[in-house]
Structures are given as structure tokens and as C-alpha cells.
ModelCIF file with pLDDT and N, C-alpha, C, O atoms, coordinates in Angstrom:
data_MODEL
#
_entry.id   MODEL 
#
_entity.id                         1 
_entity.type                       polymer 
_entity.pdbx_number_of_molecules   1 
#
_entity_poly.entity_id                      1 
_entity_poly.type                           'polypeptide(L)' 
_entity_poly.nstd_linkage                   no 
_entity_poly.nstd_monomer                   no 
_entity_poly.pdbx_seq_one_letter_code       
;(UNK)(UNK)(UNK)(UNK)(UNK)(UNK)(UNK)(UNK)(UNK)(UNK)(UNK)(UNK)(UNK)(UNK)(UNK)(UNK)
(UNK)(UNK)(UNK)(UNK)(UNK)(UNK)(UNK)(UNK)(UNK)(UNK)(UNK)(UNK)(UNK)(UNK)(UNK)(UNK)
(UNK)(UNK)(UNK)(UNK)(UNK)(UNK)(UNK)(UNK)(UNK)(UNK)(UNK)(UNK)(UNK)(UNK)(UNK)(UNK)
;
_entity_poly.pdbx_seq_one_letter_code_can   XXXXXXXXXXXXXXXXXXXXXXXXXXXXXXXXXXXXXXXXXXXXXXXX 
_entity_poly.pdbx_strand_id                 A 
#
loop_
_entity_poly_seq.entity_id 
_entity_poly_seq.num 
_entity_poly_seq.mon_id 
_entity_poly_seq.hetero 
1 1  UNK n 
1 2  UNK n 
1 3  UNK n 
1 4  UNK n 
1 5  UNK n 
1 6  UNK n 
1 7  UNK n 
1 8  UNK n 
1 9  UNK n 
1 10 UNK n 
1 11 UNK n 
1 12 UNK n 
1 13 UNK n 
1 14 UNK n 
1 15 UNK n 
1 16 UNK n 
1 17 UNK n 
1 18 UNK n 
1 19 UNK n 
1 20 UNK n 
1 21 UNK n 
1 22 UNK n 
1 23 UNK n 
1 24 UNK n 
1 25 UNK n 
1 26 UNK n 
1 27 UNK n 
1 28 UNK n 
1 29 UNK n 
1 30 UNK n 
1 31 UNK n 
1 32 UNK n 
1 33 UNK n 
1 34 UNK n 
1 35 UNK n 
1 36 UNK n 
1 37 UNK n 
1 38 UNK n 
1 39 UNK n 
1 40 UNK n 
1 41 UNK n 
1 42 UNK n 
1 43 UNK n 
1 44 UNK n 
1 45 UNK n 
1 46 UNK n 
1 47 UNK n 
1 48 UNK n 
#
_struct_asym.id          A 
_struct_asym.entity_id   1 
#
loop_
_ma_qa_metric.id 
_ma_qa_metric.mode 
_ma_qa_metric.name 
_ma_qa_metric.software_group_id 
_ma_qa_metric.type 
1 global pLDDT . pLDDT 
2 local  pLDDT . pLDDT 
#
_ma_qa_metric_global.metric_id      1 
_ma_qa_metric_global.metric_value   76.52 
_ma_qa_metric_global.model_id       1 
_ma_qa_metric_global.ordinal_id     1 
#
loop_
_ma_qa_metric_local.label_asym_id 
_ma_qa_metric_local.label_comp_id 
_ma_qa_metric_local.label_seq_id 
_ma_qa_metric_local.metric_id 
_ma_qa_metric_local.metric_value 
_ma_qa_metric_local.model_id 
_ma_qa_metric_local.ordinal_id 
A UNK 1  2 37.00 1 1  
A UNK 2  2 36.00 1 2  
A UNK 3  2 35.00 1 3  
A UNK 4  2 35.00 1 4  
A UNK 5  2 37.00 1 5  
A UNK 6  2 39.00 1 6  
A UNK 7  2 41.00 1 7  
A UNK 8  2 40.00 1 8  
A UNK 9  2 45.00 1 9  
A UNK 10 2 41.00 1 10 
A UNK 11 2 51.00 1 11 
A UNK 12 2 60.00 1 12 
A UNK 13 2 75.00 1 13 
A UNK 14 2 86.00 1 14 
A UNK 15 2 91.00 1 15 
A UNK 16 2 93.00 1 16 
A UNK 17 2 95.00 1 17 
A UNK 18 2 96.00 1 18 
A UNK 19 2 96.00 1 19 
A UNK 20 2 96.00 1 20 
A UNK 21 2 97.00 1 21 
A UNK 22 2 97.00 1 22 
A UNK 23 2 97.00 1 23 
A UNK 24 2 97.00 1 24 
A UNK 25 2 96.00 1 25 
A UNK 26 2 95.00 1 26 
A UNK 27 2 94.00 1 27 
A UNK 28 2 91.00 1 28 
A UNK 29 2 89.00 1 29 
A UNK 30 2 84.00 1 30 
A UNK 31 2 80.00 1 31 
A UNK 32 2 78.00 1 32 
A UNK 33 2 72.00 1 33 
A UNK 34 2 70.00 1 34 
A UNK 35 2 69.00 1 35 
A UNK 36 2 71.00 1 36 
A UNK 37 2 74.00 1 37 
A UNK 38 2 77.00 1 38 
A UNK 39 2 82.00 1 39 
A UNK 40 2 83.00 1 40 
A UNK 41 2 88.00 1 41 
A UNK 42 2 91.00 1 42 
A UNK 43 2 94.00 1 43 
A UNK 44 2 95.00 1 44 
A UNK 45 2 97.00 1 45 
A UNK 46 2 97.00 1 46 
A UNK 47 2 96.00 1 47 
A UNK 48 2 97.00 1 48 
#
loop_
_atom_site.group_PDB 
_atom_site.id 
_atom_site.type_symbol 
_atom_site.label_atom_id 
_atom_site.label_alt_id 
_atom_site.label_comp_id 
_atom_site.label_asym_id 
_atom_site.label_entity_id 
_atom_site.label_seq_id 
_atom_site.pdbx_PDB_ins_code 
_atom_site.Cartn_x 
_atom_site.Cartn_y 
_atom_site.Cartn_z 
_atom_site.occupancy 
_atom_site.B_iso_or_equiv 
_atom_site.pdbx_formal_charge 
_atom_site.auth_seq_id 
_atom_site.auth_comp_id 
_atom_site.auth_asym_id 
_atom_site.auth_atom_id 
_atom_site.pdbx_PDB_model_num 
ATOM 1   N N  . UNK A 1 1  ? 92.210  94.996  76.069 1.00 37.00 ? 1  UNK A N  1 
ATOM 2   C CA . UNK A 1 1  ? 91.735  96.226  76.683 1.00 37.00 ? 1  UNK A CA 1 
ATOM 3   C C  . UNK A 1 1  ? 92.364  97.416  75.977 1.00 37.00 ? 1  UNK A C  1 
ATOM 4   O O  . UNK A 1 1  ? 92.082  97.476  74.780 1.00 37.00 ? 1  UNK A O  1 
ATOM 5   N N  . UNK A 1 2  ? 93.245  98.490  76.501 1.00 36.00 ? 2  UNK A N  1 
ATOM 6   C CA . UNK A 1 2  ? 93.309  99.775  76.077 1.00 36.00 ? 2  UNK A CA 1 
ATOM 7   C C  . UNK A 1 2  ? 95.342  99.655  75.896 1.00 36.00 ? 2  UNK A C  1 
ATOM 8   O O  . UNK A 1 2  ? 96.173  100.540 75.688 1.00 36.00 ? 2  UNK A O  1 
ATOM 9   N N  . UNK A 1 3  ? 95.472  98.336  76.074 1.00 35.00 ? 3  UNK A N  1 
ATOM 10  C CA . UNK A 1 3  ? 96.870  97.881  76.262 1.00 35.00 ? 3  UNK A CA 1 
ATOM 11  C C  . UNK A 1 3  ? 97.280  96.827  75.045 1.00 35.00 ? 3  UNK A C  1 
ATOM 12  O O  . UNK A 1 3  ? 96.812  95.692  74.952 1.00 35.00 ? 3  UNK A O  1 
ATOM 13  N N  . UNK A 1 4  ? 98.066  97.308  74.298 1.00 35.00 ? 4  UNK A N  1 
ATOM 14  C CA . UNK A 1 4  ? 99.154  96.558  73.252 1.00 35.00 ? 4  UNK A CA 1 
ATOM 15  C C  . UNK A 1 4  ? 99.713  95.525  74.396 1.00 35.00 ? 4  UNK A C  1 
ATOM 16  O O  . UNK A 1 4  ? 100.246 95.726  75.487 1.00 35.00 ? 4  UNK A O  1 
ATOM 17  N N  . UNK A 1 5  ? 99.363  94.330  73.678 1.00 37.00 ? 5  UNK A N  1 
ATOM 18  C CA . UNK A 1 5  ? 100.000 93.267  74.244 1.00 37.00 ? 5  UNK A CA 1 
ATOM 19  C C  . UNK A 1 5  ? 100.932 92.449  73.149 1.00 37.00 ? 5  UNK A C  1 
ATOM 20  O O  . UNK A 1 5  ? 100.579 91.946  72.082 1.00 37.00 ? 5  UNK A O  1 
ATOM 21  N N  . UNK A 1 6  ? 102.316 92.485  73.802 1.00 39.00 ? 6  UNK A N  1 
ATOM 22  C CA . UNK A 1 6  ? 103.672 92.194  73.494 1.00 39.00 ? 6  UNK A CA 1 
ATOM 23  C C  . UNK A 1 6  ? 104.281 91.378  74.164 1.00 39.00 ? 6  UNK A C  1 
ATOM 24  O O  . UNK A 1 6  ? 105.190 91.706  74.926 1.00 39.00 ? 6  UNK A O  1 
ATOM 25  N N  . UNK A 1 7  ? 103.892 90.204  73.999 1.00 41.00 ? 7  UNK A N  1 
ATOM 26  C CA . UNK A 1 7  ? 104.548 88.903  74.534 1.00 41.00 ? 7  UNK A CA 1 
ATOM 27  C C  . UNK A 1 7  ? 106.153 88.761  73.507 1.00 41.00 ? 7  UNK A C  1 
ATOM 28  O O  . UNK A 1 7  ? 106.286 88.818  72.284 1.00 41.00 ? 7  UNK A O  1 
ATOM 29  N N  . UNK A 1 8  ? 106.977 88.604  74.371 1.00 40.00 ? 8  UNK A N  1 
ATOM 30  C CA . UNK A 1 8  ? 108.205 88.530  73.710 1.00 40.00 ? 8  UNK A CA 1 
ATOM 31  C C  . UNK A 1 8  ? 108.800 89.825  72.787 1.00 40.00 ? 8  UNK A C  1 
ATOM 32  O O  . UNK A 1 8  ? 109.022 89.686  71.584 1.00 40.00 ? 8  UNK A O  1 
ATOM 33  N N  . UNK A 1 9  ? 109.043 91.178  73.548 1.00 45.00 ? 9  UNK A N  1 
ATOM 34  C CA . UNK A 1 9  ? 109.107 92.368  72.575 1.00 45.00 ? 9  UNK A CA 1 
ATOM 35  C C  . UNK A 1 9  ? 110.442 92.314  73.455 1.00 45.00 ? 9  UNK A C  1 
ATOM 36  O O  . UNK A 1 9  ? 110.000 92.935  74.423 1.00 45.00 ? 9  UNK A O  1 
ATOM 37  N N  . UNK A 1 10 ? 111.465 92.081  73.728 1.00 41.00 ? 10 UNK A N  1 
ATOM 38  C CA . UNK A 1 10 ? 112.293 92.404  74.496 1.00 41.00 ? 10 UNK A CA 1 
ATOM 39  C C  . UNK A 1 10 ? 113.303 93.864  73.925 1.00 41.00 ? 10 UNK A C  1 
ATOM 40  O O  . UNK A 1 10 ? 114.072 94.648  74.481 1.00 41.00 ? 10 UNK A O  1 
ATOM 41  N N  . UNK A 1 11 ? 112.795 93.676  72.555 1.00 51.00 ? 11 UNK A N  1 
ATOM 42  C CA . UNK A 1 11 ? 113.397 95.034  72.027 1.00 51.00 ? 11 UNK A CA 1 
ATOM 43  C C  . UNK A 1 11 ? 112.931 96.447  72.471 1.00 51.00 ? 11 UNK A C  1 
ATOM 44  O O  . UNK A 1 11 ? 113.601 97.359  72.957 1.00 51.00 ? 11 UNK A O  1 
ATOM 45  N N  . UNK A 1 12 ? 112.034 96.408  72.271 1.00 60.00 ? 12 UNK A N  1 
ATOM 46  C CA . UNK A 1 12 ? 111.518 97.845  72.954 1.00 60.00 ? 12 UNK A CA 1 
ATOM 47  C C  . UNK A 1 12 ? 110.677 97.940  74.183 1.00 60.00 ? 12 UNK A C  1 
ATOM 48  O O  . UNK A 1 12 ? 109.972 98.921  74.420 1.00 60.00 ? 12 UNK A O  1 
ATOM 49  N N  . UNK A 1 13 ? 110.773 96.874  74.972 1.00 75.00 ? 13 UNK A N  1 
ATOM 50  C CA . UNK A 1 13 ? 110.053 96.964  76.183 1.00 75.00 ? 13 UNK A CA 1 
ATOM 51  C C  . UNK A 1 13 ? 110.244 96.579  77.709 1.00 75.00 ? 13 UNK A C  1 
ATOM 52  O O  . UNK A 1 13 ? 110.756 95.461  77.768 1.00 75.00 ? 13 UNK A O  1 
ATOM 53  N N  . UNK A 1 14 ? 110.076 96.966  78.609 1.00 86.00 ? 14 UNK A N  1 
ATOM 54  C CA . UNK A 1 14 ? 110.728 96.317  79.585 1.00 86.00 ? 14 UNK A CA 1 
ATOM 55  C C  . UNK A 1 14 ? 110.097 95.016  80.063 1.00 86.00 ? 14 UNK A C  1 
ATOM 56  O O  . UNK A 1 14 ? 108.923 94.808  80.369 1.00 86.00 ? 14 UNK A O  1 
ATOM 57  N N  . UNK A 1 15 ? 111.241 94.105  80.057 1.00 91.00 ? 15 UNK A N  1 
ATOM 58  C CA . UNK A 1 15 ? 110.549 92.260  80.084 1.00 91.00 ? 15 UNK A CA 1 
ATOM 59  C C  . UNK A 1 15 ? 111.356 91.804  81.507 1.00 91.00 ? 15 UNK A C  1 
ATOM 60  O O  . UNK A 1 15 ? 112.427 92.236  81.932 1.00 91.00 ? 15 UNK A O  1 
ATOM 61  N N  . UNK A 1 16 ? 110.574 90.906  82.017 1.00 93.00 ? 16 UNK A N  1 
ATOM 62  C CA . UNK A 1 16 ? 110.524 90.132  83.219 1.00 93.00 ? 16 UNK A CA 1 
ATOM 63  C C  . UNK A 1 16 ? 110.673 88.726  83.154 1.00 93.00 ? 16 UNK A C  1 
ATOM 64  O O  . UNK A 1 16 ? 109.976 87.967  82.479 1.00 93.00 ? 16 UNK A O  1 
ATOM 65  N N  . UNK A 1 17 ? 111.684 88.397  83.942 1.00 95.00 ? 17 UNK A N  1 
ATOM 66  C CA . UNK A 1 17 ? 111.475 86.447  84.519 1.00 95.00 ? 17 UNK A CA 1 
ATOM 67  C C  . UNK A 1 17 ? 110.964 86.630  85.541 1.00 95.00 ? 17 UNK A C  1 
ATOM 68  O O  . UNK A 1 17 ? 111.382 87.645  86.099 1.00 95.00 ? 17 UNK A O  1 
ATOM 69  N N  . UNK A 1 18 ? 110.063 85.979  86.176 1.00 96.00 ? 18 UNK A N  1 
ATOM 70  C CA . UNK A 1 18 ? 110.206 85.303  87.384 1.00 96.00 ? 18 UNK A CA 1 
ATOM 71  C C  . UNK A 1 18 ? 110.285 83.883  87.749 1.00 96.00 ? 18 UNK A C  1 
ATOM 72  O O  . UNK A 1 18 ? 109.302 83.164  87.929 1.00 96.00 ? 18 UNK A O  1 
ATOM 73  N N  . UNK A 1 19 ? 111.490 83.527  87.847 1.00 96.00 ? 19 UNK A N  1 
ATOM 74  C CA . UNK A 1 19 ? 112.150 81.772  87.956 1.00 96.00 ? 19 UNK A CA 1 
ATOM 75  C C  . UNK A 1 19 ? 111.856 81.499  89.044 1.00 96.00 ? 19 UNK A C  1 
ATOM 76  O O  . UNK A 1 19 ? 111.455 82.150  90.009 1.00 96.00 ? 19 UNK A O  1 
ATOM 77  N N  . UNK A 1 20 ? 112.140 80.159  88.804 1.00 96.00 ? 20 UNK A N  1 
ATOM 78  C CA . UNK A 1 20 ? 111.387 79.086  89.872 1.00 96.00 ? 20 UNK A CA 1 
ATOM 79  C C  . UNK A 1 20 ? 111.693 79.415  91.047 1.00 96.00 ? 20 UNK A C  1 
ATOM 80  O O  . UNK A 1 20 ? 112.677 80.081  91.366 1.00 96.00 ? 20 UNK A O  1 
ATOM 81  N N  . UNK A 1 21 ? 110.666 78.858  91.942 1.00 97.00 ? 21 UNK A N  1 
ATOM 82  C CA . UNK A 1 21 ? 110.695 79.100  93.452 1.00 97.00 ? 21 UNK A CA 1 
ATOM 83  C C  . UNK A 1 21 ? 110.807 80.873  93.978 1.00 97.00 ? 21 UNK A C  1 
ATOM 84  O O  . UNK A 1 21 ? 111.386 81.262  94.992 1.00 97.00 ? 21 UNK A O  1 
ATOM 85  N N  . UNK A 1 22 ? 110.175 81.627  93.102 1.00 97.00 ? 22 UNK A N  1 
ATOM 86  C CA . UNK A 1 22 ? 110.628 82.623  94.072 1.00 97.00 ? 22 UNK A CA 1 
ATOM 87  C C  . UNK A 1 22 ? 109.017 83.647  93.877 1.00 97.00 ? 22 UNK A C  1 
ATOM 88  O O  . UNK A 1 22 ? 108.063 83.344  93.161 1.00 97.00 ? 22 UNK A O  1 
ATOM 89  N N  . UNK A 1 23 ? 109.123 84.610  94.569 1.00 97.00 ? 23 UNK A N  1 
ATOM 90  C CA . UNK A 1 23 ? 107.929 85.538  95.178 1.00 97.00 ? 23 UNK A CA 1 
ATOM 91  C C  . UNK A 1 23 ? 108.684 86.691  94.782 1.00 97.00 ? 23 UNK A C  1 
ATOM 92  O O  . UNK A 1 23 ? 109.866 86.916  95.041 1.00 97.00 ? 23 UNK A O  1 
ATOM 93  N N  . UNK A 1 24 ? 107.466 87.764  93.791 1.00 97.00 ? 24 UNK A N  1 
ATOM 94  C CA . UNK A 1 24 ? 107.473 88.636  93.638 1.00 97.00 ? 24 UNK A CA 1 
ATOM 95  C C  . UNK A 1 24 ? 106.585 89.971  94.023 1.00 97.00 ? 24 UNK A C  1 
ATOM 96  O O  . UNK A 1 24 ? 105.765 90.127  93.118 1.00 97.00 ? 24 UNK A O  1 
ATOM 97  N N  . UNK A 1 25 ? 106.462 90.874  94.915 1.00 96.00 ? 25 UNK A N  1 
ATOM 98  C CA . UNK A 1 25 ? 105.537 91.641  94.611 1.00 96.00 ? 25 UNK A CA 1 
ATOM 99  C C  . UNK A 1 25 ? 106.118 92.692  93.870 1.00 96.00 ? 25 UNK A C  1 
ATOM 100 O O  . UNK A 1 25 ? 107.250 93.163  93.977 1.00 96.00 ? 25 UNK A O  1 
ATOM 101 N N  . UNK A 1 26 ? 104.793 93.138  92.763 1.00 95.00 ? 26 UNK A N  1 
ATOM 102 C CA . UNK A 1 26 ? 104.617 94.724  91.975 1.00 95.00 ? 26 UNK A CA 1 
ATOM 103 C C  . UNK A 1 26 ? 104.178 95.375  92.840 1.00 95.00 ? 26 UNK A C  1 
ATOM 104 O O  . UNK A 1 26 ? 102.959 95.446  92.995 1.00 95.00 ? 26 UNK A O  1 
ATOM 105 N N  . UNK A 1 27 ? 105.210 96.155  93.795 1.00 94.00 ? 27 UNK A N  1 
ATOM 106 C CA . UNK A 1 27 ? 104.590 96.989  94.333 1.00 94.00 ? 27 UNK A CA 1 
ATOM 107 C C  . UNK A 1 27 ? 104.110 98.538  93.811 1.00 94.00 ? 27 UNK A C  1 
ATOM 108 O O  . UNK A 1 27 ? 103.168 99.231  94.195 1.00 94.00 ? 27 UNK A O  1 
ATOM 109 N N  . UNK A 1 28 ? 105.231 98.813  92.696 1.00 91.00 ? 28 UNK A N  1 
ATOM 110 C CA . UNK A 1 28 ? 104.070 100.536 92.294 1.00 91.00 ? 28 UNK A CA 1 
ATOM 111 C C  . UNK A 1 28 ? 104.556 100.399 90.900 1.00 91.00 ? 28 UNK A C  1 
ATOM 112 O O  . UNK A 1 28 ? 105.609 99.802  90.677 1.00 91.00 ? 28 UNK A O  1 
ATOM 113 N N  . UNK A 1 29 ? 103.794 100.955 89.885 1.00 89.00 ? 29 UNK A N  1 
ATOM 114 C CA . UNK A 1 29 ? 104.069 100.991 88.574 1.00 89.00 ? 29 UNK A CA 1 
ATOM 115 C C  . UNK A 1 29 ? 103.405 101.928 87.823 1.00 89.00 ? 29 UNK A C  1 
ATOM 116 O O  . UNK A 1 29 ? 102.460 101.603 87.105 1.00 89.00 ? 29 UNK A O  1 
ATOM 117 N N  . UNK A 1 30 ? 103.861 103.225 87.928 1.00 84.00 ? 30 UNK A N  1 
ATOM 118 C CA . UNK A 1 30 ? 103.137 104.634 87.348 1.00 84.00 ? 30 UNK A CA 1 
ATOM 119 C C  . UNK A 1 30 ? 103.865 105.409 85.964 1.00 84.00 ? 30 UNK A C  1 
ATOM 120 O O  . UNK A 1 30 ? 104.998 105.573 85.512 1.00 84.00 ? 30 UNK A O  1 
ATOM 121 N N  . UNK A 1 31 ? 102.964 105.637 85.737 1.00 80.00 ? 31 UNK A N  1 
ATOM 122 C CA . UNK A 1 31 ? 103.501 106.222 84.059 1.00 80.00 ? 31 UNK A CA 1 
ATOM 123 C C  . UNK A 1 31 ? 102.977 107.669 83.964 1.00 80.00 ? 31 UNK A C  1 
ATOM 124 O O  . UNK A 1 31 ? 101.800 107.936 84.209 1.00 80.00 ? 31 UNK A O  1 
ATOM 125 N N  . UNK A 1 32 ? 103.688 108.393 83.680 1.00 78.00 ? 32 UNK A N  1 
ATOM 126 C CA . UNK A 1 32 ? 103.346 110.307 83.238 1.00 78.00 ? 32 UNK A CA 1 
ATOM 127 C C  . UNK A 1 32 ? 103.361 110.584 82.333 1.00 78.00 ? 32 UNK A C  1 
ATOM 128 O O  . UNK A 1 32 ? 104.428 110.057 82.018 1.00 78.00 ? 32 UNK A O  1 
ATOM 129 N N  . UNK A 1 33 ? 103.038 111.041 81.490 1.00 72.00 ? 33 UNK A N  1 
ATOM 130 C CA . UNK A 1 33 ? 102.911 111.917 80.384 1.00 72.00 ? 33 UNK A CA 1 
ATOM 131 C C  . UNK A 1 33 ? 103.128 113.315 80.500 1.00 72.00 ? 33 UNK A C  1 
ATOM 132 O O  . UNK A 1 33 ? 102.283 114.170 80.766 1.00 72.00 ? 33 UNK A O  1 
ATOM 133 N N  . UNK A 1 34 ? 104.561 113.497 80.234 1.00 70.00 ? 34 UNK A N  1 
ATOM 134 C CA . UNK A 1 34 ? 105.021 114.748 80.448 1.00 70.00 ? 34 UNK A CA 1 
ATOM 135 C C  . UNK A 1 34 ? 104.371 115.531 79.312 1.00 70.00 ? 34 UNK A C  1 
ATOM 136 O O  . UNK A 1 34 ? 103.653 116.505 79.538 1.00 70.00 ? 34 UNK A O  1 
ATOM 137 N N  . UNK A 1 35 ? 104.591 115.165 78.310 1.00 69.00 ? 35 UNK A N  1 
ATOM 138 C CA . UNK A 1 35 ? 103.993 116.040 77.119 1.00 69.00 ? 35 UNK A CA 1 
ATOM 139 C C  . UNK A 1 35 ? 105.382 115.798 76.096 1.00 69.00 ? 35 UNK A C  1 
ATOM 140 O O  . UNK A 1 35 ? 105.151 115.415 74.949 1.00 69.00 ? 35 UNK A O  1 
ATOM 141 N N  . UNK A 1 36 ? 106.698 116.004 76.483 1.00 71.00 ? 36 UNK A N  1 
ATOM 142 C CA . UNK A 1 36 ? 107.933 116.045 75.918 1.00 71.00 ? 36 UNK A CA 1 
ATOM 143 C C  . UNK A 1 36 ? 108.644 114.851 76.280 1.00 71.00 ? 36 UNK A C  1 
ATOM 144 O O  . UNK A 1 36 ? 109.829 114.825 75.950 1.00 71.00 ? 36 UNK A O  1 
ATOM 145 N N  . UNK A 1 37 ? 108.147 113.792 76.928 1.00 74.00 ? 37 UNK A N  1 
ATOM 146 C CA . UNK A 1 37 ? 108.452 112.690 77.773 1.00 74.00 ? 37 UNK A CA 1 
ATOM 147 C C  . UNK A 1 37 ? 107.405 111.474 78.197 1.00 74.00 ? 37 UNK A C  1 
ATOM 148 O O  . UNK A 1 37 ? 106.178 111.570 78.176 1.00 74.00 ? 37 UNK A O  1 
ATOM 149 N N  . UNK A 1 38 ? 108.038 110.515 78.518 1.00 77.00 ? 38 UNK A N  1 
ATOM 150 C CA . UNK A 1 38 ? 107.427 109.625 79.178 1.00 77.00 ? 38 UNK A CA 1 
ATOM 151 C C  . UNK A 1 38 ? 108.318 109.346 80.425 1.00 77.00 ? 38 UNK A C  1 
ATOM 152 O O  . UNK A 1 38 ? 109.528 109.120 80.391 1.00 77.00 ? 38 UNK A O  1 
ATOM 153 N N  . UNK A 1 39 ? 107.356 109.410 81.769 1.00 82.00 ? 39 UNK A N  1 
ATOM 154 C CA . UNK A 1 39 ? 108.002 109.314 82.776 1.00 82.00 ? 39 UNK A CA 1 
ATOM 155 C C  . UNK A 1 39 ? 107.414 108.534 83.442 1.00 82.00 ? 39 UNK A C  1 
ATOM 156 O O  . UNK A 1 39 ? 106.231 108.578 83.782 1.00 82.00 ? 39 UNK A O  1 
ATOM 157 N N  . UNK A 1 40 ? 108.744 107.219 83.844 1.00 83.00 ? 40 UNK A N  1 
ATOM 158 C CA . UNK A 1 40 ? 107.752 106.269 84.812 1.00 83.00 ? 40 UNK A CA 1 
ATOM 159 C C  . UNK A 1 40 ? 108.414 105.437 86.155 1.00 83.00 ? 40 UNK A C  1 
ATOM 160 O O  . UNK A 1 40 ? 109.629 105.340 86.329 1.00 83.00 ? 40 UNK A O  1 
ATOM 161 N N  . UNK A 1 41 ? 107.778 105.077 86.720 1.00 88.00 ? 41 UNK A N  1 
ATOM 162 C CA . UNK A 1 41 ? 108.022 104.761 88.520 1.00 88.00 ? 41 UNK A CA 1 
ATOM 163 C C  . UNK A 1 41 ? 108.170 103.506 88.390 1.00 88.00 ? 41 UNK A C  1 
ATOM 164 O O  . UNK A 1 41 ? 107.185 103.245 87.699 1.00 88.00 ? 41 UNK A O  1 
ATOM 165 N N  . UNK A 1 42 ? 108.932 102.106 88.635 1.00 91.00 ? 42 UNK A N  1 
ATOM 166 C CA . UNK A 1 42 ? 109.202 100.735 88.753 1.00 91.00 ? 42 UNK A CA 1 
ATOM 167 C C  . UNK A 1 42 ? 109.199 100.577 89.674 1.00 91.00 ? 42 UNK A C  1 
ATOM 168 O O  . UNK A 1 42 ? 110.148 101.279 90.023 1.00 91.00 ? 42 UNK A O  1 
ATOM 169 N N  . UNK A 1 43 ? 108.700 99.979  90.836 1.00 94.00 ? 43 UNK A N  1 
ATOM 170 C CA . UNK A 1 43 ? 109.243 99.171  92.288 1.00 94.00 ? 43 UNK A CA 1 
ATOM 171 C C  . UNK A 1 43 ? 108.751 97.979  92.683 1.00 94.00 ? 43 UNK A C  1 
ATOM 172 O O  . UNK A 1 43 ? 107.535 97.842  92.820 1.00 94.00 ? 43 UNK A O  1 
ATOM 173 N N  . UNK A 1 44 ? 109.547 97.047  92.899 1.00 95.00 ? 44 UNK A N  1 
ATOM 174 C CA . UNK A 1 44 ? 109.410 95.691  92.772 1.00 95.00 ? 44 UNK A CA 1 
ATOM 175 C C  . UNK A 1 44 ? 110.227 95.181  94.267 1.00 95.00 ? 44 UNK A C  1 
ATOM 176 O O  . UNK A 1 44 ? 111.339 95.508  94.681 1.00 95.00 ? 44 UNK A O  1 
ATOM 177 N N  . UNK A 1 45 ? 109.453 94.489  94.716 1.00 97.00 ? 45 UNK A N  1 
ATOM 178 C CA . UNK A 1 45 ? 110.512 94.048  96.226 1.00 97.00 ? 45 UNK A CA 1 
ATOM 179 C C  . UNK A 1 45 ? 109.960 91.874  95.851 1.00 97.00 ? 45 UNK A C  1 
ATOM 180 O O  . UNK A 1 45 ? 108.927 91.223  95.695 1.00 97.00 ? 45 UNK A O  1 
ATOM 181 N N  . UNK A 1 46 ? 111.574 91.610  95.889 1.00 97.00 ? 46 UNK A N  1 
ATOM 182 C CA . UNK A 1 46 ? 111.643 90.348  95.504 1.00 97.00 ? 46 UNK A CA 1 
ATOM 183 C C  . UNK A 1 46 ? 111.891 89.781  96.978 1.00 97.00 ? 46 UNK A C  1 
ATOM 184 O O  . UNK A 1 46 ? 112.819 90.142  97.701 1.00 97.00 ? 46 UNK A O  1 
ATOM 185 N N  . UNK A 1 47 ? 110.979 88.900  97.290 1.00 96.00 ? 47 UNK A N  1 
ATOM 186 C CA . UNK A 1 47 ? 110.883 88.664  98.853 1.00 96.00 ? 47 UNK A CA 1 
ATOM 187 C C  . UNK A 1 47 ? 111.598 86.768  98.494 1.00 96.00 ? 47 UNK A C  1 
ATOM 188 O O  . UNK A 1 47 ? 112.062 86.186  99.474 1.00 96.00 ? 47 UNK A O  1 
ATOM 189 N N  . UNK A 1 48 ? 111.602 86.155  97.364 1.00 97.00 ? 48 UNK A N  1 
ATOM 190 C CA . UNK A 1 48 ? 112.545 84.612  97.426 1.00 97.00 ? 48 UNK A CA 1 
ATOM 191 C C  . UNK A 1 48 ? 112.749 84.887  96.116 1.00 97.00 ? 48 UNK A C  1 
ATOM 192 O O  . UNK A 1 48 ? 113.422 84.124  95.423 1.00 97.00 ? 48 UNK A O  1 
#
């Protein structure tokens, strides 16, 4: 799609486990374009 896909970039990107047995929700994940910046929102609630 309109997305660089980077399986295994751990250098410049923010990377995720999710190990066995457990539940994740993505709850918000927003990105800004300041103009002089990139500004962005993470929230994740790990319920196991």
C-alpha cells in the first residue's frame, strides 16, 4: 500500500514482540506532521 514495509528494521524503527500466551490491544497510533517534526501518539494496553 502507501507503507514501506520493514520486517526486521530494528534500527530505525519502532519493533514489537508479542510472546506467547498473551493479549494485546493497539489501542491509538497517530502520527503529525509538524512540518519541522514528526510527532506521534503510542498506546498499547497489554491485558496477559
Amino acid at each position: 500500500g502507501n507503507l514501506v514495509f520493514t520486517p526486521g528494521t530494528g534500527e530505525d524503527a519502532n519493533v514489537l514482540r508479542i510472546t506467547p500466551d498473551s493479549i494485546l490491544s493497539i489501542d491509538k497510533l497517530m502520527v503529525e506532521e509538524t512540518g519541522a517534526d514528526v510527532v506521534s501518539d503510542t498506546q498499547l494496553d497489554l491485558r496477559a
